[in-house]
Structures are given as structure tokens and as C-alpha cells.
Protein backbone atom coordinates (compact mmCIF):
# COMPACT_ATOMS: atom_id res chain seq x y z
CA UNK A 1 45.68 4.80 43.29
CA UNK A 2 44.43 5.21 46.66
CA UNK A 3 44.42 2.48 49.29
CA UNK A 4 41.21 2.07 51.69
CA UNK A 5 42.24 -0.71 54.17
CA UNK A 6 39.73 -2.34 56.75
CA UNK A 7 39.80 -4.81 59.57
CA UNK A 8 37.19 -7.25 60.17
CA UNK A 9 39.38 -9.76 62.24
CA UNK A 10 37.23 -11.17 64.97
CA UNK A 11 34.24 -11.29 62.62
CA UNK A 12 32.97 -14.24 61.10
CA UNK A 13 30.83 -15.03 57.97
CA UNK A 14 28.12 -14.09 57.38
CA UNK A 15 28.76 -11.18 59.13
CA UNK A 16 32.11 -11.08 57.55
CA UNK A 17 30.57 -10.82 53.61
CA UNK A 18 28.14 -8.46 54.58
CA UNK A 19 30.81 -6.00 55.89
CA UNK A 20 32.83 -6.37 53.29
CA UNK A 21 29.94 -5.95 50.88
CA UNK A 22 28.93 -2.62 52.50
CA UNK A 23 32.27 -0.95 52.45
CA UNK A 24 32.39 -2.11 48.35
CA UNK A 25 29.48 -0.72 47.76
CA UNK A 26 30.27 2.23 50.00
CA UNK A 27 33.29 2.83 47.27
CA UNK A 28 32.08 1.57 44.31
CA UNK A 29 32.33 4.54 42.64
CA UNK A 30 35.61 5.35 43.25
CA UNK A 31 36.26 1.14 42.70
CA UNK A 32 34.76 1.57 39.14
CA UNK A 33 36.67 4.35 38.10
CA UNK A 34 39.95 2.79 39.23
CA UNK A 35 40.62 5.23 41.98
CA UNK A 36 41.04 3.15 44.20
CA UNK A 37 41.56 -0.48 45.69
CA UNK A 38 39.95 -2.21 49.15
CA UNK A 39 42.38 -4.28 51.34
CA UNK A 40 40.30 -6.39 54.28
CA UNK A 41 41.80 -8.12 56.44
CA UNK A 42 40.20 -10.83 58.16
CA UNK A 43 41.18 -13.87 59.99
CA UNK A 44 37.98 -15.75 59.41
CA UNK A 45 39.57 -18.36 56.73
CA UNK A 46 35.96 -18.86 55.34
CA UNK A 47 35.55 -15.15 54.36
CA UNK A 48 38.57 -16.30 51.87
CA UNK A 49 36.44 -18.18 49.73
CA UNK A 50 33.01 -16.24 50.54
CA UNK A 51 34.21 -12.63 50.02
CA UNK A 52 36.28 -13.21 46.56
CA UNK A 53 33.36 -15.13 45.12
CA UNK A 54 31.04 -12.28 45.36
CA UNK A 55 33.32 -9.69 44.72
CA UNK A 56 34.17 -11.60 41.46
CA UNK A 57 30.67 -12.03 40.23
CA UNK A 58 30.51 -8.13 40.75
CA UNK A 59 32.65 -7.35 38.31
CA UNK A 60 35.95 -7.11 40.39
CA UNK A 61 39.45 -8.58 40.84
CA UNK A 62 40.44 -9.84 43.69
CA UNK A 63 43.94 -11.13 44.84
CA UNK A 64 44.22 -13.01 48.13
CA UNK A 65 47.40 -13.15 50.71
CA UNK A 66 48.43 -14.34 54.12
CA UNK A 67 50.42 -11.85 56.50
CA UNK A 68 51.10 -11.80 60.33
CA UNK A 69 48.65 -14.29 60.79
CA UNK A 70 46.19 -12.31 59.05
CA UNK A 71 44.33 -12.77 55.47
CA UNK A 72 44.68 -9.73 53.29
CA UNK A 73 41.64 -9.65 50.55
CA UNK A 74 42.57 -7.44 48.04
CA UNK A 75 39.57 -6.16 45.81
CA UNK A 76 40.31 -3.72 42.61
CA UNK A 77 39.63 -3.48 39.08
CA UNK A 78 42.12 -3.06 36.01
């Protein structure tokens, strides 16, 4: 499974969802299929709640961790 990482540190929401948003629908396809998983990585802490509840309601998993300072959003489906 491939890997498609993306920074959007400095950004806040909304402006941090509706990045996010764009680059899942950008790879839905390949998201779908199981081809691959998104990894964003923010520092906004309210994109942590924002981003994972929309992902979720589309259909996605979504696993959330903390790193250098840094909040990894992981977005996938089994």
C-alpha cells in the first residue's frame, strides 16, 4: 500500500478541512480500492476533531497520532 503524505501545518480550520477534503477526494479512487492511505500532518489541534469527523462519515478510517510536535491524521480504509 502506497503512502501519500501532506503538510498543512501553518493552516488552520476551515481552511485546514477543506485541504484535506480536496486531496481525499483527489485520491479517492485509489482510497476506495485500498491502494493507498493519506497521512496529513497538521498542527492546527482543531483539524483533529474536524478532519476525522468528516472523513468518518465518508466512509473512511481514520487513526490519529502526535509526533515532533506535529499531528499525524491518518485516513485509509480496510
Amino acid at each position: 500500500m502506497k503512502t501519500i503524505e501532506f503538510d498543512i501545518c501553518g493552516q488552520i480550520c476551515p481552511s485546514a478541512l477543506l485541504t484535506a477534503l480536496k486531496e481525499i477526494n483527489r485520491h479517492k479512487g485509489q482510497l476506495k480500492q485500498g491502494e493507498c492511505e493519506l497521512v496529513i500532518l497538521t498542527d492546527a489541534r482543531d483539524a483533529t476533531r474536524t478532519i476525522p469527523s468528516a472523513v468518518e462519515n465518508m466512509g473512511y478510517q481514520v487513526d490519529i497520532s502526535k509526533k515532533s510536535g506535529c499531528y499525524l491524521i491518518r485516513i485509509f480504509t480496510r
